[in-house]
N, C-alpha and C. Protein backbone atom coordinates (compact mmCIF):
# COMPACT_ATOMS: atom_id res chain seq x y z
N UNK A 1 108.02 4.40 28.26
CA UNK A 1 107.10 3.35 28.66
C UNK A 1 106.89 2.40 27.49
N UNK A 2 107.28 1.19 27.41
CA UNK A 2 106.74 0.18 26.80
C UNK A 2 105.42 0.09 26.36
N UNK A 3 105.47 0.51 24.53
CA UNK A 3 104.11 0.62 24.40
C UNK A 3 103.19 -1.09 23.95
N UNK A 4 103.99 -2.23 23.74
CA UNK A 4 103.85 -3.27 23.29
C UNK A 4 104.62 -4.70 23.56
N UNK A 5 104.15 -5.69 23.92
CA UNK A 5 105.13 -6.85 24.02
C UNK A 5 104.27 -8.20 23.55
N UNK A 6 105.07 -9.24 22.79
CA UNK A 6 104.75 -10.29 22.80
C UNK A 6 105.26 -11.36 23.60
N UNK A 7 103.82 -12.29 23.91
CA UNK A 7 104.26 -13.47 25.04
C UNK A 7 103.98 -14.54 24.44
N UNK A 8 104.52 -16.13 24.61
CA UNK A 8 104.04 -17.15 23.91
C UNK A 8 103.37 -18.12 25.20
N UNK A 9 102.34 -18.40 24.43
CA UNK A 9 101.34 -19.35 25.24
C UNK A 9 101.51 -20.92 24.79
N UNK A 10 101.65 -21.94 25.51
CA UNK A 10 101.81 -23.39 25.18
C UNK A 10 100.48 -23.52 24.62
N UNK A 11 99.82 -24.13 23.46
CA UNK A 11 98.67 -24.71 22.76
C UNK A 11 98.23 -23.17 22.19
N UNK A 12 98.45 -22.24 22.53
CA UNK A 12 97.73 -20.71 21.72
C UNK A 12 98.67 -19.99 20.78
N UNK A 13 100.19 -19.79 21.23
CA UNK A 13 100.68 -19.16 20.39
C UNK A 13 101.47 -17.91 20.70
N UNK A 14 101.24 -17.20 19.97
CA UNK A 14 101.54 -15.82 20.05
C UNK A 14 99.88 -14.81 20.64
N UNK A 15 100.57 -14.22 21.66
CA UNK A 15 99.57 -13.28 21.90
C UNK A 15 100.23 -12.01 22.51
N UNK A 16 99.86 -10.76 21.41
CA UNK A 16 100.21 -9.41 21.58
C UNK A 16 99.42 -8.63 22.34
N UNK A 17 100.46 -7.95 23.79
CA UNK A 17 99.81 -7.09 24.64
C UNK A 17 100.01 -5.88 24.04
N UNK A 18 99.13 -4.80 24.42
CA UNK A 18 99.13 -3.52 23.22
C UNK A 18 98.54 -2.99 24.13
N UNK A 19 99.51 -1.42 24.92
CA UNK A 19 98.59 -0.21 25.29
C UNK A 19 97.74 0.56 24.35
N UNK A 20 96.72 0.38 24.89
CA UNK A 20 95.69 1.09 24.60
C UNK A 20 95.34 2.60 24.97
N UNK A 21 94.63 3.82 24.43
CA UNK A 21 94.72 4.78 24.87
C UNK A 21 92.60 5.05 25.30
N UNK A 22 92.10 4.04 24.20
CA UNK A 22 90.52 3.68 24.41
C UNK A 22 90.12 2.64 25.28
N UNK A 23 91.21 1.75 25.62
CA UNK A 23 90.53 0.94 26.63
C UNK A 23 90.40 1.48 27.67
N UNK A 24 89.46 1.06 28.88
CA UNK A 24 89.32 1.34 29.85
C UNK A 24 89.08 0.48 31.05
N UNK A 25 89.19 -0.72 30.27
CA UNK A 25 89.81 -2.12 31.46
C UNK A 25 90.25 -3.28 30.38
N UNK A 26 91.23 -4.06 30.65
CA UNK A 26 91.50 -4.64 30.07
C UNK A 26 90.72 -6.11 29.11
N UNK A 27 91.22 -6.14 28.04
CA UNK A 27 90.03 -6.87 27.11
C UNK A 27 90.93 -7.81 25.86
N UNK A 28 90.58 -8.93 25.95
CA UNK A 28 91.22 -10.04 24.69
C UNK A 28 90.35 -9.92 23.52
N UNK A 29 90.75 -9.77 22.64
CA UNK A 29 90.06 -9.96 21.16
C UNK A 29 91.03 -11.48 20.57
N UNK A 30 90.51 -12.17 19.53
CA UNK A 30 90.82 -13.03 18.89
C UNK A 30 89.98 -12.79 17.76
N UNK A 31 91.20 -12.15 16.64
CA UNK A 31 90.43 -11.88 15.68
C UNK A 31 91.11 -12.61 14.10
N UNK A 32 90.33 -12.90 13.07
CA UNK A 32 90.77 -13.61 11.95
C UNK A 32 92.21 -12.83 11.42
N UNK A 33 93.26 -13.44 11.07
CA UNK A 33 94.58 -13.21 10.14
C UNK A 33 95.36 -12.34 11.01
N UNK A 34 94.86 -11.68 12.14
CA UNK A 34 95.73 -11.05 13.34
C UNK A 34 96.09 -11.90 14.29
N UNK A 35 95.08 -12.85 15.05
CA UNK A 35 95.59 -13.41 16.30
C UNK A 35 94.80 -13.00 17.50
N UNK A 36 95.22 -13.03 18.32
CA UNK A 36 95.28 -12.67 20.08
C UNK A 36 95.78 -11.23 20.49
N UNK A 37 95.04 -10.81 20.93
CA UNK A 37 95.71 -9.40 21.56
C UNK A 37 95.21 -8.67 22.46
N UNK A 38 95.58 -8.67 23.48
CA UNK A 38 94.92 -7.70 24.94
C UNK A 38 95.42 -6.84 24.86
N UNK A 39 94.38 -5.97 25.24
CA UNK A 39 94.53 -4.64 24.87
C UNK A 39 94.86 -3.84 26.13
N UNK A 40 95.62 -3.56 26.81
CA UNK A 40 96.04 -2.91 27.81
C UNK A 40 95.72 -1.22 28.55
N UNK A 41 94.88 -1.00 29.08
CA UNK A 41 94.39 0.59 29.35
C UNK A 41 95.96 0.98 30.04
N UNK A 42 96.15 2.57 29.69
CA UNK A 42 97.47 2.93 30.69
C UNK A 42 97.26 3.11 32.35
N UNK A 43 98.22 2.55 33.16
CA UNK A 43 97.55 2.71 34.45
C UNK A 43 97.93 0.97 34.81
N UNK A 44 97.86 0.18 34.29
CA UNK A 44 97.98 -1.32 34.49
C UNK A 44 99.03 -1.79 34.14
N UNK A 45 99.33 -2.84 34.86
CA UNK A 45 101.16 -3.50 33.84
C UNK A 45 100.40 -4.50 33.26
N UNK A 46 102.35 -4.96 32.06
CA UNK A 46 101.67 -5.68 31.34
C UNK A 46 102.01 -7.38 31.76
N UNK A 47 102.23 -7.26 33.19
CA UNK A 47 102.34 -8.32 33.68
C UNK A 47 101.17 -8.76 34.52
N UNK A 48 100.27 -7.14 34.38
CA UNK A 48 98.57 -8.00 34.97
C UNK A 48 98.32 -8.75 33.60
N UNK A 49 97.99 -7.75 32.60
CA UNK A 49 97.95 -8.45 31.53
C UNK A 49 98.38 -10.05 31.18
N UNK A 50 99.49 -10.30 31.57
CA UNK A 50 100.16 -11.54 30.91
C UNK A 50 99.04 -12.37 32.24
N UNK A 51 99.19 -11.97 33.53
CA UNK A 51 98.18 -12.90 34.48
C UNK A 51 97.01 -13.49 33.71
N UNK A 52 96.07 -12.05 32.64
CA UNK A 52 95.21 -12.62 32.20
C UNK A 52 95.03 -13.19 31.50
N UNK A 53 95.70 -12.91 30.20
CA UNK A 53 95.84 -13.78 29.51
C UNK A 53 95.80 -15.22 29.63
N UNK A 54 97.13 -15.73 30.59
CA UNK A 54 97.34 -17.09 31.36
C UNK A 54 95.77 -17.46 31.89
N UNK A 55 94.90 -16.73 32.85
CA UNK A 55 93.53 -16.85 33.23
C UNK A 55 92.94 -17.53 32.24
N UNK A 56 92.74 -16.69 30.80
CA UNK A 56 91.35 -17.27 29.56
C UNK A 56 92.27 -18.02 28.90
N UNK A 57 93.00 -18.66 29.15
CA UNK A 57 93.36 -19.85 27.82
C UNK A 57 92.45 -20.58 27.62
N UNK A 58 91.89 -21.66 28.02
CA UNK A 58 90.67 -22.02 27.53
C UNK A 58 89.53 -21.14 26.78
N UNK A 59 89.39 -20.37 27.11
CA UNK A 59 88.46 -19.31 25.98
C UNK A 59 89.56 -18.68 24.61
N UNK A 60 90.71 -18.22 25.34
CA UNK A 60 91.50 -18.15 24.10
C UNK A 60 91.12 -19.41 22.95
N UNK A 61 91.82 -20.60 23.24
CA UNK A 61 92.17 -21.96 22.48
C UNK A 61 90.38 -21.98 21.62
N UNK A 62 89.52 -22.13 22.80
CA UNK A 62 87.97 -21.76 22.04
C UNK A 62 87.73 -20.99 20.92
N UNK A 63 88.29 -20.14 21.20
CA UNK A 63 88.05 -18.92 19.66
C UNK A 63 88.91 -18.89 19.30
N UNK A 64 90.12 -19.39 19.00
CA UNK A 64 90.85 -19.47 17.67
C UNK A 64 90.46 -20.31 17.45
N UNK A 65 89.84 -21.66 17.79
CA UNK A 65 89.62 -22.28 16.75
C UNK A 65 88.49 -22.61 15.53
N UNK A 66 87.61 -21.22 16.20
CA UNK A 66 86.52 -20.49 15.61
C UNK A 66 87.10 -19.96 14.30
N UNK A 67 87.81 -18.86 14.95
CA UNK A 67 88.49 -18.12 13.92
C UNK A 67 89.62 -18.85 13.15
N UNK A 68 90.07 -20.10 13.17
CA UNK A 68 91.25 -20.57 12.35
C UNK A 68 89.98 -21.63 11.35
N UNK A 69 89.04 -21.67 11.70
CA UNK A 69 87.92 -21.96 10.86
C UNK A 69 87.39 -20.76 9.78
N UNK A 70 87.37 -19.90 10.40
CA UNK A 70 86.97 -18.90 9.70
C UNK A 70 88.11 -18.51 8.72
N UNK A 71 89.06 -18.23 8.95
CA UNK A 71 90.01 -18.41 7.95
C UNK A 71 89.69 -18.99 6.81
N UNK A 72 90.25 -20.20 7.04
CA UNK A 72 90.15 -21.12 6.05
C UNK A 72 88.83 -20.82 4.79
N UNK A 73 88.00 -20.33 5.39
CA UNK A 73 86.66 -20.35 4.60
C UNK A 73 86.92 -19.23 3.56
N UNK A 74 87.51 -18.25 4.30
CA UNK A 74 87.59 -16.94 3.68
C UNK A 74 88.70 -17.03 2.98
N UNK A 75 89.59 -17.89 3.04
CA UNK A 75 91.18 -18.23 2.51
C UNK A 75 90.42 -18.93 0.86
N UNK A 76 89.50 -20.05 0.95
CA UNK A 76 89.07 -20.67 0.02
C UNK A 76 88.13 -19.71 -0.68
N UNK A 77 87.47 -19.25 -0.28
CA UNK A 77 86.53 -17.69 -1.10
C UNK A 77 87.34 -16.79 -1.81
N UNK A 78 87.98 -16.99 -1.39
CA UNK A 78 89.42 -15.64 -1.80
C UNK A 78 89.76 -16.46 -2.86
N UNK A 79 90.25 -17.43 -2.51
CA UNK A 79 91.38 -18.07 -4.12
C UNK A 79 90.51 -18.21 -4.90
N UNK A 80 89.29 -18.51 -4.95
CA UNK A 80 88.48 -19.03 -6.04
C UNK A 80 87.74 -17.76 -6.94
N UNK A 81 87.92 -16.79 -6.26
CA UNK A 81 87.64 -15.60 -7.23
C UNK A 81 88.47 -14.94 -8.02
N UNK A 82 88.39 -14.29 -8.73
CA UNK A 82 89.46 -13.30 -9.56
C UNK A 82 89.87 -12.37 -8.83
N UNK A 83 90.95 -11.73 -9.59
CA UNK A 83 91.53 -10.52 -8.85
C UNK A 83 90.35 -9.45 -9.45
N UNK A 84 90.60 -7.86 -8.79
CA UNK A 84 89.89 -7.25 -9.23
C UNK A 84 90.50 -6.07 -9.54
N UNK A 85 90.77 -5.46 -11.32
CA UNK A 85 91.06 -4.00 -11.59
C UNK A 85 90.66 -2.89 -11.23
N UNK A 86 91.35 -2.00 -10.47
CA UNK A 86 90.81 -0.36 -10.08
C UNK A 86 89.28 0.11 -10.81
N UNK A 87 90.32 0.27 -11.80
CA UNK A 87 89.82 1.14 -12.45
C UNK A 87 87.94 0.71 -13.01
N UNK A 88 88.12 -0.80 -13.47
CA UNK A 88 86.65 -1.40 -13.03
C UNK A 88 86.26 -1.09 -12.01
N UNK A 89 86.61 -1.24 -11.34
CA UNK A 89 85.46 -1.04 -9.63
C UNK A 89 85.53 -0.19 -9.61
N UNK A 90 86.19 1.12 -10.19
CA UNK A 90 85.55 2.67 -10.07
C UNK A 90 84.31 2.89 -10.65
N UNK A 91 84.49 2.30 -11.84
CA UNK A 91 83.30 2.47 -12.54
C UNK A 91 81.95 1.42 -12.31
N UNK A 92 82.32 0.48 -12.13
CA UNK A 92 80.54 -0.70 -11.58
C UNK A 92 80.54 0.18 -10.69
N UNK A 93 81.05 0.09 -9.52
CA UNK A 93 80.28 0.68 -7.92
C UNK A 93 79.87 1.74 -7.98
N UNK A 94 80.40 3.07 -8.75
CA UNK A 94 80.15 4.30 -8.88
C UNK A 94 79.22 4.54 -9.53
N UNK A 95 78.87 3.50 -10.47
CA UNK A 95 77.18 3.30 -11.48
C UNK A 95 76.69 2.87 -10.59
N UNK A 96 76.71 1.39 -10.05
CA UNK A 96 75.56 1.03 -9.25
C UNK A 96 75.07 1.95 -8.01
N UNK A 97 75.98 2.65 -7.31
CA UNK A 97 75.82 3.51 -6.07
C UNK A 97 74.69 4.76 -6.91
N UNK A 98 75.26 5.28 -8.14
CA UNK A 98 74.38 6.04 -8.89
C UNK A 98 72.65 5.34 -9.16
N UNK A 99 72.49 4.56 -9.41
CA UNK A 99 71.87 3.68 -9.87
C UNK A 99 70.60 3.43 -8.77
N UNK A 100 71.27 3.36 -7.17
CA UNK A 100 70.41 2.77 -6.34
C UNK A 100 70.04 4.13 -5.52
N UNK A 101 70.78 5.26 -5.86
CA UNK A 101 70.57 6.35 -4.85
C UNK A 101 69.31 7.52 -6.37
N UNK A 102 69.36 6.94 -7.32
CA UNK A 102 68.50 7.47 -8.21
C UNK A 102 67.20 6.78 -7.89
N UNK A 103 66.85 5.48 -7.97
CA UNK A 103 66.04 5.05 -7.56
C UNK A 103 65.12 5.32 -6.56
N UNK A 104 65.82 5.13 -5.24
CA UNK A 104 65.40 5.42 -4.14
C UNK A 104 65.50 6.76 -3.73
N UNK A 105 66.27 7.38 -4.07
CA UNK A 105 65.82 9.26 -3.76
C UNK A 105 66.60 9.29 -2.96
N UNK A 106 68.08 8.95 -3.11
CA UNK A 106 69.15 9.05 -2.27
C UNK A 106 70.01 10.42 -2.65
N UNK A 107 70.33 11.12 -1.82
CA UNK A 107 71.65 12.10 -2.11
C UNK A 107 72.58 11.78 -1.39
N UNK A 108 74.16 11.92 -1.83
CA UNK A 108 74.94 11.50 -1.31
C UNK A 108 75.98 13.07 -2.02
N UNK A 109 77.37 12.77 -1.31
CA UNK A 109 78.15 14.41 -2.31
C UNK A 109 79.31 13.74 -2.90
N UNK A 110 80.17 12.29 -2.08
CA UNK A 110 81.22 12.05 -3.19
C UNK A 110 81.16 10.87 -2.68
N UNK A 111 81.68 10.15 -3.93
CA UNK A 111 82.12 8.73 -3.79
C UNK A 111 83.56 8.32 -3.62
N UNK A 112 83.94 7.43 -2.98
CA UNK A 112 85.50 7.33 -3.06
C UNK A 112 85.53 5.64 -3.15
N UNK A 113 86.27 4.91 -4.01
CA UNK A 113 85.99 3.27 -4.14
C UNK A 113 87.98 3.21 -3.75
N UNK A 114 87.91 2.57 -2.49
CA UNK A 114 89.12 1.94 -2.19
C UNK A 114 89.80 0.90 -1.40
N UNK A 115 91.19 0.48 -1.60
CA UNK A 115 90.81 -1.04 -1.37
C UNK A 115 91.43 -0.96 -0.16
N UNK A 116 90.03 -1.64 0.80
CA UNK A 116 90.74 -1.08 2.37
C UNK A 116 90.45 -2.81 3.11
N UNK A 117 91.09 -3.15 4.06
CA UNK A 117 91.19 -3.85 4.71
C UNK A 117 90.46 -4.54 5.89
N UNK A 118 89.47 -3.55 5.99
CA UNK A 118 88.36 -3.79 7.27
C UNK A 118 87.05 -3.40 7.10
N UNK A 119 86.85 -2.29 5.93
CA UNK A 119 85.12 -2.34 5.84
C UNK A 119 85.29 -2.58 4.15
N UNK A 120 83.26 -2.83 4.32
CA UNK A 120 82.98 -3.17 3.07
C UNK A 120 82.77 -1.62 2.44
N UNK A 121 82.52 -0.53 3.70
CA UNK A 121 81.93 0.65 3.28
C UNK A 121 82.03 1.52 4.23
N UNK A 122 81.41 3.14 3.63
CA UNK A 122 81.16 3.73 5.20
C UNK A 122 80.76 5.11 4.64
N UNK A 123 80.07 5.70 5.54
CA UNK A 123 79.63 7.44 5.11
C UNK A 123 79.81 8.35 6.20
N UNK A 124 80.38 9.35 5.70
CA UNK A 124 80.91 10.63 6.65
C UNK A 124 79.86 11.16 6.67
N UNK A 125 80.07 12.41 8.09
CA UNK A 125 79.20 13.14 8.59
C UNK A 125 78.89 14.12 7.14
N UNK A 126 79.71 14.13 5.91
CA UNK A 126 79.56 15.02 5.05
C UNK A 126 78.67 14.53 4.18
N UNK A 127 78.06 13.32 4.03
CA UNK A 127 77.43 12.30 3.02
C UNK A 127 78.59 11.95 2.24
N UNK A 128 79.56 11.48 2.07
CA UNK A 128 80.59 11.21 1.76
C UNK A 128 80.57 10.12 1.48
N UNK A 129 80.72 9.26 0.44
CA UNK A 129 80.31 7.63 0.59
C UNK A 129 81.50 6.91 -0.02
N UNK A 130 82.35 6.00 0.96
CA UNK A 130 83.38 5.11 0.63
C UNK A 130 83.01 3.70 0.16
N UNK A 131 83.47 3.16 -0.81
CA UNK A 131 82.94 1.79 -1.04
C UNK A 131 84.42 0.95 -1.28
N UNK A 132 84.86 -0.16 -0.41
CA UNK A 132 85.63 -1.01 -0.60
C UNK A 132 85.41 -1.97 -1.96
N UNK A 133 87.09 -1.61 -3.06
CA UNK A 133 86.68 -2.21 -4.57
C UNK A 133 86.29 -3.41 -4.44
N UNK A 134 87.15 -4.18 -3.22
CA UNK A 134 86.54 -5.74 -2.98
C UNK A 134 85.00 -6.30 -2.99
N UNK A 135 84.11 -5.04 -3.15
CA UNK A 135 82.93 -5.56 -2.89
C UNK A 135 82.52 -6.39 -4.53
N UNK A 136 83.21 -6.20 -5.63
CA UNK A 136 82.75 -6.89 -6.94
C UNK A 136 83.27 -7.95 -6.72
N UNK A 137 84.06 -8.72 -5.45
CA UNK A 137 84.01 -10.32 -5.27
C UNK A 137 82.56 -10.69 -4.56
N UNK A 138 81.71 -10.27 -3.85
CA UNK A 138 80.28 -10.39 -3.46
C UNK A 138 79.47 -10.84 -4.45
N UNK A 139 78.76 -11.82 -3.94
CA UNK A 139 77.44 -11.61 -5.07
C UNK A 139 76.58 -10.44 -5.36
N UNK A 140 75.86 -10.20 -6.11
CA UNK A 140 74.93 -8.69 -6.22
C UNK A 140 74.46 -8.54 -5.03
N UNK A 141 73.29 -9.09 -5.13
CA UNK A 141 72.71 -8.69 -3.61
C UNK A 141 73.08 -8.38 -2.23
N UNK A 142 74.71 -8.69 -2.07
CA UNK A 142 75.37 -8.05 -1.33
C UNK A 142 76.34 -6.70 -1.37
N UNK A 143 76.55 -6.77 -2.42
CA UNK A 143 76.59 -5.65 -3.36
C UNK A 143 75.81 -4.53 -3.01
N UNK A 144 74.89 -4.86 -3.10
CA UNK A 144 73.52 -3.72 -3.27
C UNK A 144 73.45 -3.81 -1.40
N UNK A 145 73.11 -4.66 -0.85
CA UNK A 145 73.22 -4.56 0.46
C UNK A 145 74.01 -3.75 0.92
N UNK A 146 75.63 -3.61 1.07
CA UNK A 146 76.58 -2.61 1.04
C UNK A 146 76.34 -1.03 0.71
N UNK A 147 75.88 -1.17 -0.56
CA UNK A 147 75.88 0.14 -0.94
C UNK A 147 74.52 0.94 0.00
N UNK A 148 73.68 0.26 -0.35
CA UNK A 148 72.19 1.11 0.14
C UNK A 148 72.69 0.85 1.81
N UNK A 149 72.84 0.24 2.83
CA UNK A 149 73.18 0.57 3.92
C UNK A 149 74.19 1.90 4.12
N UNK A 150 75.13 2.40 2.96
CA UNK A 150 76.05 3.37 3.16
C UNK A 150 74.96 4.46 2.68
N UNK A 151 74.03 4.14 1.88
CA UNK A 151 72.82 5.50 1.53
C UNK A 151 71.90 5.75 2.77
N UNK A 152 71.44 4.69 3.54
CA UNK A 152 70.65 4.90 4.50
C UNK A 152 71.61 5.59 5.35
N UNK A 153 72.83 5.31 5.71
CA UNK A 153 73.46 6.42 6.62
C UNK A 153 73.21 7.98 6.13
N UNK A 154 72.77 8.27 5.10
CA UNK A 154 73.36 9.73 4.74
C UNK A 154 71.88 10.26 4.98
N UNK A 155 70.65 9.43 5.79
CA UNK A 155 69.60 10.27 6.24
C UNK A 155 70.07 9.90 8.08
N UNK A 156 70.34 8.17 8.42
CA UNK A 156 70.56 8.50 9.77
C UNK A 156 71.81 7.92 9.79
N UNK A 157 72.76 8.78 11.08
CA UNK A 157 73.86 8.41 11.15
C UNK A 157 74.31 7.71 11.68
N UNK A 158 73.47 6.54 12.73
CA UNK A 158 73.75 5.48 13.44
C UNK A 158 72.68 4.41 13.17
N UNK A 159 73.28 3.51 13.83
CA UNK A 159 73.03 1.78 13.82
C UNK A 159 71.63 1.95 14.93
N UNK A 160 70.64 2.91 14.37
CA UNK A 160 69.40 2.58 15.67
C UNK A 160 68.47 1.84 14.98
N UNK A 161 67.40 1.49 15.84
CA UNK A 161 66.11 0.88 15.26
C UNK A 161 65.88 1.41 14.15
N UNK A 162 65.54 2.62 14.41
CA UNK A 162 65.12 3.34 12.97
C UNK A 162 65.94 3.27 11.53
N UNK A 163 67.21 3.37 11.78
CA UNK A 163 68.25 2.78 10.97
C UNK A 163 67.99 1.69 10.30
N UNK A 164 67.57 0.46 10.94
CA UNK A 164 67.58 -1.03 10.22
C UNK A 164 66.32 -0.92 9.65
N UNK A 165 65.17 0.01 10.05
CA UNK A 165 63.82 -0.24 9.57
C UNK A 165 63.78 0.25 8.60
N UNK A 166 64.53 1.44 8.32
CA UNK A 166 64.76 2.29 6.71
C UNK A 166 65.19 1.83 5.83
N UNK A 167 66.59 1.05 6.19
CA UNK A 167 67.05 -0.36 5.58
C UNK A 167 66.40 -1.39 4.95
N UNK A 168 65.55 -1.72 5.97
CA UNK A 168 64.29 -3.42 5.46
C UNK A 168 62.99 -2.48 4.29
N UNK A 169 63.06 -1.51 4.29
CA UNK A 169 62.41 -1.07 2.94
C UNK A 169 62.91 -0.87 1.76
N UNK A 170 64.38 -0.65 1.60
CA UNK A 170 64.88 -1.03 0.39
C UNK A 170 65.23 -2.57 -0.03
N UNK A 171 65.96 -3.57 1.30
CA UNK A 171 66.44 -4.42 0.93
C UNK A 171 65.41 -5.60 1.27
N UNK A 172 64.60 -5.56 2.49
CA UNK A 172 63.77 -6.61 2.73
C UNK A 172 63.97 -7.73 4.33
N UNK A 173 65.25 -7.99 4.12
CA UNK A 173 65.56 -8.52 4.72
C UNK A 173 67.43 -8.52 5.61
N UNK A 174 67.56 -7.23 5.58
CA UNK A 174 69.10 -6.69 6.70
C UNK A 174 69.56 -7.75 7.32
N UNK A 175 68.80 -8.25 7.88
CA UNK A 175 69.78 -8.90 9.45
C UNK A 175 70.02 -10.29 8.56
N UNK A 176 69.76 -10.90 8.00
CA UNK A 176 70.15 -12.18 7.08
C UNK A 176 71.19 -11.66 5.92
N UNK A 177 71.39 -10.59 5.59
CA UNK A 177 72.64 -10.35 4.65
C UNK A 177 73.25 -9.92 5.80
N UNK A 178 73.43 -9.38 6.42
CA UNK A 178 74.08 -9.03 7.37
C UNK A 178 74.76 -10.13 7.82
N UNK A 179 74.15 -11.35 8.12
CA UNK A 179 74.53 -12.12 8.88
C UNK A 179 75.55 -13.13 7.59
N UNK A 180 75.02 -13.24 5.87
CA UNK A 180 75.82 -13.72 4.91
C UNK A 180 77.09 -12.82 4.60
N UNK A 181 77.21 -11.65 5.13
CA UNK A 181 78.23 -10.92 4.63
C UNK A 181 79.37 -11.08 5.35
N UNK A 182 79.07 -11.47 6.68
CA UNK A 182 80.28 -12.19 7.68
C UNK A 182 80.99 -13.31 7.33
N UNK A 183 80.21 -13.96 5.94
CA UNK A 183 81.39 -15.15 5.40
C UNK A 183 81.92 -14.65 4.76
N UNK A 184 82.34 -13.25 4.51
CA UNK A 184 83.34 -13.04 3.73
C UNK A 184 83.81 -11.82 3.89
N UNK A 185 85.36 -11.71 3.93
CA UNK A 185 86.19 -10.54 4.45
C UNK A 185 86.72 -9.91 3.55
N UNK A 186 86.78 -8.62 3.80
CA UNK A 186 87.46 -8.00 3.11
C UNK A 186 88.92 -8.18 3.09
């Protein structure tokens, strides 16, 4: 079975159909430095797919040109910073993560700083705490935003109310870094 195909759209481009094994009805993403891609549940062809696709072009063409904006922004953020050495960002993040979980009365069991492609961060069910090295292109306060959101996971393990409210006592104000940290990608 054909697990993948690309189709070209007049004014959009390239857009990749991709079985999915989590979808459970079919769904377009348009996402920055990837593109277009419907995601295909098994059970459907990918010639419903291509129907739909053809359907949202206008919403396609809409959000790329969101996202070919967004690019650019993050293309110009990018060049204008330095590169960043390992072995530094082992050591800032692994102090500062020390630093903010001393403070605040955080336990955590290991740190791991690596350079990943899609988060800034993240914590396992083990308290386990990953920090993307890219975060020393951030300003501090996002910095620190990053990290202490990966400490507040290691009391709750999801994105609930209570989550963001534990949050707004270390940092103050979540949903506004939250919302500055989306100008810039990992």
């Amino acid at each position: 079975m054909l697990q993948s195909k690309t189709i070209k759209i007049d004014g959009v481009g390239s857009v990749f159909l991709e079985r999915s094994k989590l979808a459970r009805r079919m769904n377009i993403s348009v996402k920055p430095f990837t593109g277009v891609r419907v995601a295909v549940p098994y059970g459907l062809s990918f010639e419903s797919a291509e129907k739909m696709a053809f359907s949202k072009v206008r919403w396609i063409k809409r959000n790329l040109s969101k996202v070919k904006e967004l690019e650019k922004r993050q293309t110009a953020i990018s060049n204008d910073l330095p590169s960043i050495d390992r072995t530094e960002a082992k050591k800032k993040l692994a102090l500062r993560l020390n630093e903010l979980s001393r403070r605040y009365g955080f336990t955590y069991n290991r740190v791991f700083i690596r350079n990943q492609r899609t988060r800034w961060g993240s914590c396992s069910a083990r308290n386990n705490i990953s920090l993307n090295m890219k975060l020393l292109k951030l300003p501090n306060d996002l910095i620190d935003y990053v990290i202490l959101h990966e400490l507040v996971h290691t009391r709750e393990k999801n994105h609930s109310k209570s989550f963001w409210a534990e949050l707004n006592k270390f940092v103050g104000n979540a949903g506004e870094l939250k919302t500055r940290l989306k100008e810039y990608s990992p």
